[in-house]
Protein backbone atom coordinates (compact mmCIF):
# COMPACT_ATOMS: atom_id res chain seq x y z
CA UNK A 1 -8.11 13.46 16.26
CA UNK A 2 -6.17 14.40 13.12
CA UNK A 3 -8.43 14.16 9.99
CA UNK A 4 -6.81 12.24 7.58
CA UNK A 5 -7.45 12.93 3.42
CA UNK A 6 -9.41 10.43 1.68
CA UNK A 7 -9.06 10.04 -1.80
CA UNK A 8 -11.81 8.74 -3.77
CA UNK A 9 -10.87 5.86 -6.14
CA UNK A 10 -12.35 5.03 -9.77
CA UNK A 11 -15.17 2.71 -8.71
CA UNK A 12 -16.46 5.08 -6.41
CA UNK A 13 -14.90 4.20 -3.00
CA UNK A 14 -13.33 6.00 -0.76
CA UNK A 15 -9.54 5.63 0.99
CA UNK A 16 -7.68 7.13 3.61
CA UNK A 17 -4.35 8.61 1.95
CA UNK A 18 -2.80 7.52 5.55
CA UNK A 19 -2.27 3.79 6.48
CA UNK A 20 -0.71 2.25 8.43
CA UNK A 21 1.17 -0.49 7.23
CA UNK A 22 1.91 -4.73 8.61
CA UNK A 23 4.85 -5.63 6.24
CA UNK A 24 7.94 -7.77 8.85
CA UNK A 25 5.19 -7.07 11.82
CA UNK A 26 5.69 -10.56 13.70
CA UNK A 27 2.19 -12.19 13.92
CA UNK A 28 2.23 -12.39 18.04
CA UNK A 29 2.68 -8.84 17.98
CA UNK A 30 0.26 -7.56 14.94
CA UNK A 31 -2.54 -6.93 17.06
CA UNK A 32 -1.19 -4.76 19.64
CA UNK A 33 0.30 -2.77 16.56
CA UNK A 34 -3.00 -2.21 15.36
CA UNK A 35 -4.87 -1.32 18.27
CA UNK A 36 -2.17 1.27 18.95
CA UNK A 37 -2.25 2.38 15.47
CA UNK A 38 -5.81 2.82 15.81
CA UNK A 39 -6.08 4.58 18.89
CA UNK A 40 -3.70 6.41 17.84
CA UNK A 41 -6.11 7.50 14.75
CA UNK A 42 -5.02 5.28 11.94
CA UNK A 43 -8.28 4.21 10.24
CA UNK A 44 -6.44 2.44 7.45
CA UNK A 45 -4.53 -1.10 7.62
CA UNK A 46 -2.25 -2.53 5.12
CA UNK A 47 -1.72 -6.25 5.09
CA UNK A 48 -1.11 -9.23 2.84
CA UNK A 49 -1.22 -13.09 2.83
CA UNK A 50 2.40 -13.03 1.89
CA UNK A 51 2.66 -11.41 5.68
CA UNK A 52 1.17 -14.23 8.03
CA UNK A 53 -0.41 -11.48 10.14
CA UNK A 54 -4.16 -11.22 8.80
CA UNK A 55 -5.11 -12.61 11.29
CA UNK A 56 -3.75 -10.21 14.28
CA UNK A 57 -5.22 -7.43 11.98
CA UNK A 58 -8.73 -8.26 12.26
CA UNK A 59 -8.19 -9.27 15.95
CA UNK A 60 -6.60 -5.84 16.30
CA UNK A 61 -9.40 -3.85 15.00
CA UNK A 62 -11.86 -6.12 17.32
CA UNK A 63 -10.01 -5.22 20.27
CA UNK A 64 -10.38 -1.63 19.34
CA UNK A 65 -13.98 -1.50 19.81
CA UNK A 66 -14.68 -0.06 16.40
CA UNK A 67 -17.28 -0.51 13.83
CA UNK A 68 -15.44 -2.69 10.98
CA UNK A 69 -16.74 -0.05 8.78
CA UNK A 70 -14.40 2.47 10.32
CA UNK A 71 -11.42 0.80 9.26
CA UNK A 72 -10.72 0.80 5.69
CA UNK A 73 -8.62 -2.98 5.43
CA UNK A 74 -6.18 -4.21 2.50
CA UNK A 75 -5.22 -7.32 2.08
CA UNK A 76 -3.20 -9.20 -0.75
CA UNK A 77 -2.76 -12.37 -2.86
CA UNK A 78 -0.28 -14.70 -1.89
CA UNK A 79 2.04 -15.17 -4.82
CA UNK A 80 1.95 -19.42 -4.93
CA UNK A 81 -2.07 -18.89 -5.35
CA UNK A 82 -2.03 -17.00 -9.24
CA UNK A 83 -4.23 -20.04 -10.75
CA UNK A 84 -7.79 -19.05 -10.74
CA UNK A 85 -9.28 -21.78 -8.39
CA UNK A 86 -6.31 -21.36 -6.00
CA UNK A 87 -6.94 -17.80 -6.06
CA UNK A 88 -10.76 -17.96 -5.56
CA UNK A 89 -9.26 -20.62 -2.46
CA UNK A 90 -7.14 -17.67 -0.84
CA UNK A 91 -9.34 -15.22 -0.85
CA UNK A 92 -11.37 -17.19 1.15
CA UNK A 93 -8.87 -18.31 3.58
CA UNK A 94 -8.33 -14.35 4.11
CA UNK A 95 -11.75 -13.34 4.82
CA UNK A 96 -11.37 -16.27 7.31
CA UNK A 97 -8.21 -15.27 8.98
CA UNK A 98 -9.25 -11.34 9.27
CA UNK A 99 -13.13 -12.95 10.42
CA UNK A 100 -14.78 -10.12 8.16
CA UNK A 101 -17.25 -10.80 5.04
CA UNK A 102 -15.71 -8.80 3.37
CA UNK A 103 -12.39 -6.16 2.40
CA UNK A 104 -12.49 -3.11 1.49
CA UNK A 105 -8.97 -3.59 -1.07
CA UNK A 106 -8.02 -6.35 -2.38
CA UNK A 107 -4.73 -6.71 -4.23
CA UNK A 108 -3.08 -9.12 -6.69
CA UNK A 109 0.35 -8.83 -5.04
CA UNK A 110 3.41 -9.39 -7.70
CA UNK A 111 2.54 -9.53 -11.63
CA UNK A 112 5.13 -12.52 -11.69
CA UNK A 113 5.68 -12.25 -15.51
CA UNK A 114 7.86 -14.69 -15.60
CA UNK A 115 5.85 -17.68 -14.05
CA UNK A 116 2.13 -19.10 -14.61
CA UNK A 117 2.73 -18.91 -18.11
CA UNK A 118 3.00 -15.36 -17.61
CA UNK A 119 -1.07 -15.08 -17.15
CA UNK A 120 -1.89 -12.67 -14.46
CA UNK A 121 -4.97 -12.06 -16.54
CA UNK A 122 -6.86 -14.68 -15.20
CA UNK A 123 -5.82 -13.83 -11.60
CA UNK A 124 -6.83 -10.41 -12.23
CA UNK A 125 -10.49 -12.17 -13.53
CA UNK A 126 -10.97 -13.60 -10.04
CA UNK A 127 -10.48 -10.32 -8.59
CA UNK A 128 -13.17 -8.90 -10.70
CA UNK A 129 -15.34 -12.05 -9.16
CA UNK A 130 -15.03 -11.00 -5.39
CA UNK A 131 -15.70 -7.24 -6.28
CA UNK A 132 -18.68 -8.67 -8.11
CA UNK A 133 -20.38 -10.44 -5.29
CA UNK A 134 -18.33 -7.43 -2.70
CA UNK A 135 -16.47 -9.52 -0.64
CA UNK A 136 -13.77 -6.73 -1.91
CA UNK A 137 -14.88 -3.37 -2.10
CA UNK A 138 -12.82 -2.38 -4.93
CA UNK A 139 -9.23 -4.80 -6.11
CA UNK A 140 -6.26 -3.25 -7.97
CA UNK A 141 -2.83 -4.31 -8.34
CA UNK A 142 0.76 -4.41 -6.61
CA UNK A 143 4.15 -3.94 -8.47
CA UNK A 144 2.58 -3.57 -11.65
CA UNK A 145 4.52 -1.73 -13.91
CA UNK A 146 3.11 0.05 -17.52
CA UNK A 147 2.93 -3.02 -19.75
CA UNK A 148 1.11 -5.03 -17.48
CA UNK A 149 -1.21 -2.40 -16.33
CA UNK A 150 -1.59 -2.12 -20.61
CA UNK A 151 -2.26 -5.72 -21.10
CA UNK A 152 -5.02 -5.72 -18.45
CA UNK A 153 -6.49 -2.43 -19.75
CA UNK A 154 -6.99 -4.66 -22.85
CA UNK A 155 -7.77 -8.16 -21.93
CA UNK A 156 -10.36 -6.92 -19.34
CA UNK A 157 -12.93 -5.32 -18.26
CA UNK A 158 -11.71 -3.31 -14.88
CA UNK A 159 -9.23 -1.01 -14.23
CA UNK A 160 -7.63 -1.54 -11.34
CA UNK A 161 -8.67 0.96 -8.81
CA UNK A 162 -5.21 1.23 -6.97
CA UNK A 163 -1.32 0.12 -8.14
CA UNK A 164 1.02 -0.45 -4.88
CA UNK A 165 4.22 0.16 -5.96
CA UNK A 166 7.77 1.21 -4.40
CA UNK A 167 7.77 5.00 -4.23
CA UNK A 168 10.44 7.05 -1.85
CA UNK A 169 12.35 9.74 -2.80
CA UNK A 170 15.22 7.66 -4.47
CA UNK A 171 13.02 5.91 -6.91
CA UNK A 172 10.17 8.09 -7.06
CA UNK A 173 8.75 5.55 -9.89
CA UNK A 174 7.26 8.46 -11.59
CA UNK A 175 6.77 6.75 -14.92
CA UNK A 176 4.49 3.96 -13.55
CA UNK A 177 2.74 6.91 -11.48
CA UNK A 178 2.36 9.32 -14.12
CA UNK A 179 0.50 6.19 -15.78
CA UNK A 180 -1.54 5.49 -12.99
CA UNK A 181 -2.54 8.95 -13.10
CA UNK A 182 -3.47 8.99 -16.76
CA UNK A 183 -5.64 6.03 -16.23
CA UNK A 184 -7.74 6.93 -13.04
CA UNK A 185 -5.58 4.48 -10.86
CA UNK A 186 -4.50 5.92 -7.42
CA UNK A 187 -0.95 5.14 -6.38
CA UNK A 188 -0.14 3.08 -2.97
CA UNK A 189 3.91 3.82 -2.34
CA UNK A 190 5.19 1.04 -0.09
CA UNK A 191 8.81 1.39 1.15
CA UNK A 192 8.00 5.40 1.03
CA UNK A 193 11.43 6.07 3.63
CA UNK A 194 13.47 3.26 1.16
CA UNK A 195 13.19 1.17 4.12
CA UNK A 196 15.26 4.14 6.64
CA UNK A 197 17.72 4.52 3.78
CA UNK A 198 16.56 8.66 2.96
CA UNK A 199 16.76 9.54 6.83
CA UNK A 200 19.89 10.74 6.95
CA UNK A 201 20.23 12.47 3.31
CA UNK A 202 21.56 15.71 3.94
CA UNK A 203 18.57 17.81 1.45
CA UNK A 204 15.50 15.73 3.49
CA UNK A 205 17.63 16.89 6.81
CA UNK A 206 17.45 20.54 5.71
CA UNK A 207 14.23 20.47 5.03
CA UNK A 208 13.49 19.13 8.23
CA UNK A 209 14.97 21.45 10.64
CA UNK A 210 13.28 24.35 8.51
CA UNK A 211 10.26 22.74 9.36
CA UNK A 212 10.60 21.76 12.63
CA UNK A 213 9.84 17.72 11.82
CA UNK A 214 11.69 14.43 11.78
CA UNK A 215 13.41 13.20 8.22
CA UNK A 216 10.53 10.44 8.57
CA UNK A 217 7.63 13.69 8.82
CA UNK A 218 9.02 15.34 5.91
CA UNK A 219 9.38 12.45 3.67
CA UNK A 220 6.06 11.19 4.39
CA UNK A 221 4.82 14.18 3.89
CA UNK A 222 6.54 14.61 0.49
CA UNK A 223 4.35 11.96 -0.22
CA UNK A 224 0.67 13.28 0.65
CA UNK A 225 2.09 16.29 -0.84
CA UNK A 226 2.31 14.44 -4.70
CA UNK A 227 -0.88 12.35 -3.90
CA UNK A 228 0.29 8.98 -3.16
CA UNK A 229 -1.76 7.26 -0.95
CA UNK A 230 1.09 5.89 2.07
CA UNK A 231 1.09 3.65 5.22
CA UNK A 232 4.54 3.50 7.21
CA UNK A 233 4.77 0.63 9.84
CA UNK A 234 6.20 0.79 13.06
CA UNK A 235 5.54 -1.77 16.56
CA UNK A 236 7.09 1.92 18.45
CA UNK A 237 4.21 3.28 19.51
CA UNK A 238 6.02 6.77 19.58
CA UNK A 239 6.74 6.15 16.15
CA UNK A 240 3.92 5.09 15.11
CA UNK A 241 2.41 8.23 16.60
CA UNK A 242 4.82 10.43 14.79
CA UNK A 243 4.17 9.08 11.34
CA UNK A 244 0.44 9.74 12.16
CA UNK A 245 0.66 13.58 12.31
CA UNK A 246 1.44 14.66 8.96
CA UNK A 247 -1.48 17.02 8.51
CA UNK A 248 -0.51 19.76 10.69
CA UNK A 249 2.28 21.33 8.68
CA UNK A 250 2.97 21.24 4.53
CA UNK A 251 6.38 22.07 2.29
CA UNK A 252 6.47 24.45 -0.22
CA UNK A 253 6.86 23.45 -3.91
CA UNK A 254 11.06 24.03 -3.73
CA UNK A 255 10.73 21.66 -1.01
CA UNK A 256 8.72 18.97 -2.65
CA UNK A 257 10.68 19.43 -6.17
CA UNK A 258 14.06 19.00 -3.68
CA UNK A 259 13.10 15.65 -2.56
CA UNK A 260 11.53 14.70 -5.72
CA UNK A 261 15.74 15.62 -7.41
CA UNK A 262 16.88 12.95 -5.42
CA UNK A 263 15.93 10.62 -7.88
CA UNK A 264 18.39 7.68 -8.34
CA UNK A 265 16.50 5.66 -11.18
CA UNK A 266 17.04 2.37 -11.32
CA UNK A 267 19.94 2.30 -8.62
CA UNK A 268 17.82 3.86 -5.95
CA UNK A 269 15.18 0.47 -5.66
CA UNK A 270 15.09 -0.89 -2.22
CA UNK A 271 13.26 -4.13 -3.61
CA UNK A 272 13.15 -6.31 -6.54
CA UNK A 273 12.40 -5.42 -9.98
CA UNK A 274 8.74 -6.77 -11.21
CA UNK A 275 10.02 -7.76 -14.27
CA UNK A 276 11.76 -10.49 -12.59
CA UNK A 277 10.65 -11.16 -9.70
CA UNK A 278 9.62 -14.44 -9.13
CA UNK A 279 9.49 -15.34 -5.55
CA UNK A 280 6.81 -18.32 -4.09
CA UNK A 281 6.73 -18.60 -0.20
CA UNK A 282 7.88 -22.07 0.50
């Protein structure tokens, strides 16, 4: 089996830099993903409240016949839960639906500056309560860009130990990385293929052939290549096999600083902006 990187985050704990991700997985079929993801060598899962599928994660890694302390699990904060005692509430309700005592990441989801009086603070404060008692292993943020990473740094006590944010070659989001950086915070990139939309860009195709990969290979590798920490989903299990074996080849620095020029700003997001969004599930 392919050895993955782990990356060791600023409380101490370990991570796989390869995960593999839940996000639009249909509950019914969240398990099997798993299992195949995990046989496959994945030893990292990526999920969220916000997904409905916690609970065909933990069932997933049961069915694998694995030690839960082989799989390194993420889960998320639902974004209707922000008050502290509805937080406290969720994250209980997500130990229950993985049936673990604990995670190993726990993440608030959205900053949502624009709702709950625009406190994420005290969210963030609840988060430092489950590390405290380790239910969570180590919590850090989602979507969070450099003011409210700043206004945490000053109101609290922990630095987050990861920031999921969107990270692909069109929106590379290297100011919020380069941040992250700066302040000991590793950097999660979900939508890291801008959701298929770099697959068929002509520079990521030349690259590939060169290489002998798929446009999916080389992007994802682009990624372990600038240190983000990634986790592509797939129910395929070809595909999911094929986003697992990134650790065979590498691209030279012309190659990584090719990708990284495709840079769209602004333009080139695939999801919403943080600074407005302000989504609650019904």
């Amino acid at each position: 089996m392919t050895d993955v990187p782990t990356l060791t985050l600023n409380d101490g704990n370990t991570i796989p830099q390869l995960g593999f991700g839940v996000f639009q997985i249909d509950p019914a079929e969240t398990a099997k993903a798993v299992s195949t993801a995990l046989e496959v060598g994945y030893r990292h899962i990526d999920t969220a409240e916000m997904y409905q599928n916690e609970k065909g994660v933990g069932e997933g890694l049961r069915a694998s016949g694995l030690d839960r302390g082989a799989v390194f699990v993420t889960s998320k904060l639902n974004n209707g839960f922000h008050r502290p005692d509805d937080a406290r509430k969720a994250f209980d309700e997500t130990l229950s639906a993985l049936g673990f005592d604990y995670v190993d990441l726990f993440l608030i989801h959205w900053p949502l500056p624009t709702l709950y009086d625009g406190d994420f603070v005290s969210t963030w404060k609840v988060l430092e309560e489950v590390k405290a008692d380790g239910r969570a292993r180590s919590v850090g943020v989602s979507n969070f860009q450099v003011a409210h990473l700043d206004r945490l740094a000053a109101e609290t006590g922990t630095v987050p130990a990861v920031n999921q944010i969107e990270a692909h070659p069109y929106f590379p989001n290297d100011v919020v990385r380069a941040y992250d950086r700066a302040h000991g915070i590793a950097t999660e990139a979900w939508s890291p293929i801008a959701q298929g939309g770099v697959l068929d860009d002509p520079v990521i195709g030349k690259i590939a052939e060169k290489v002998g990969r798929t446009p999916a290979q080389v992007t994802l590798r682009w990624h372990i290549e600038r240190g983000d920490i990634v986790f592509p989903k797939s129910t395929t299990p070809s595909r999911i096999a094929e986003n697992f074996a990134l650790f065979d080849f590498s691209l030279d620095a012309d190659d990584v600083a090719a990708i990284t020029a495709l840079d769209k700003g602004e333009p080139g997001r695939t999801g919403p902006n943080p600074d407005q969004f302000a989504y609650l599930p019904d």
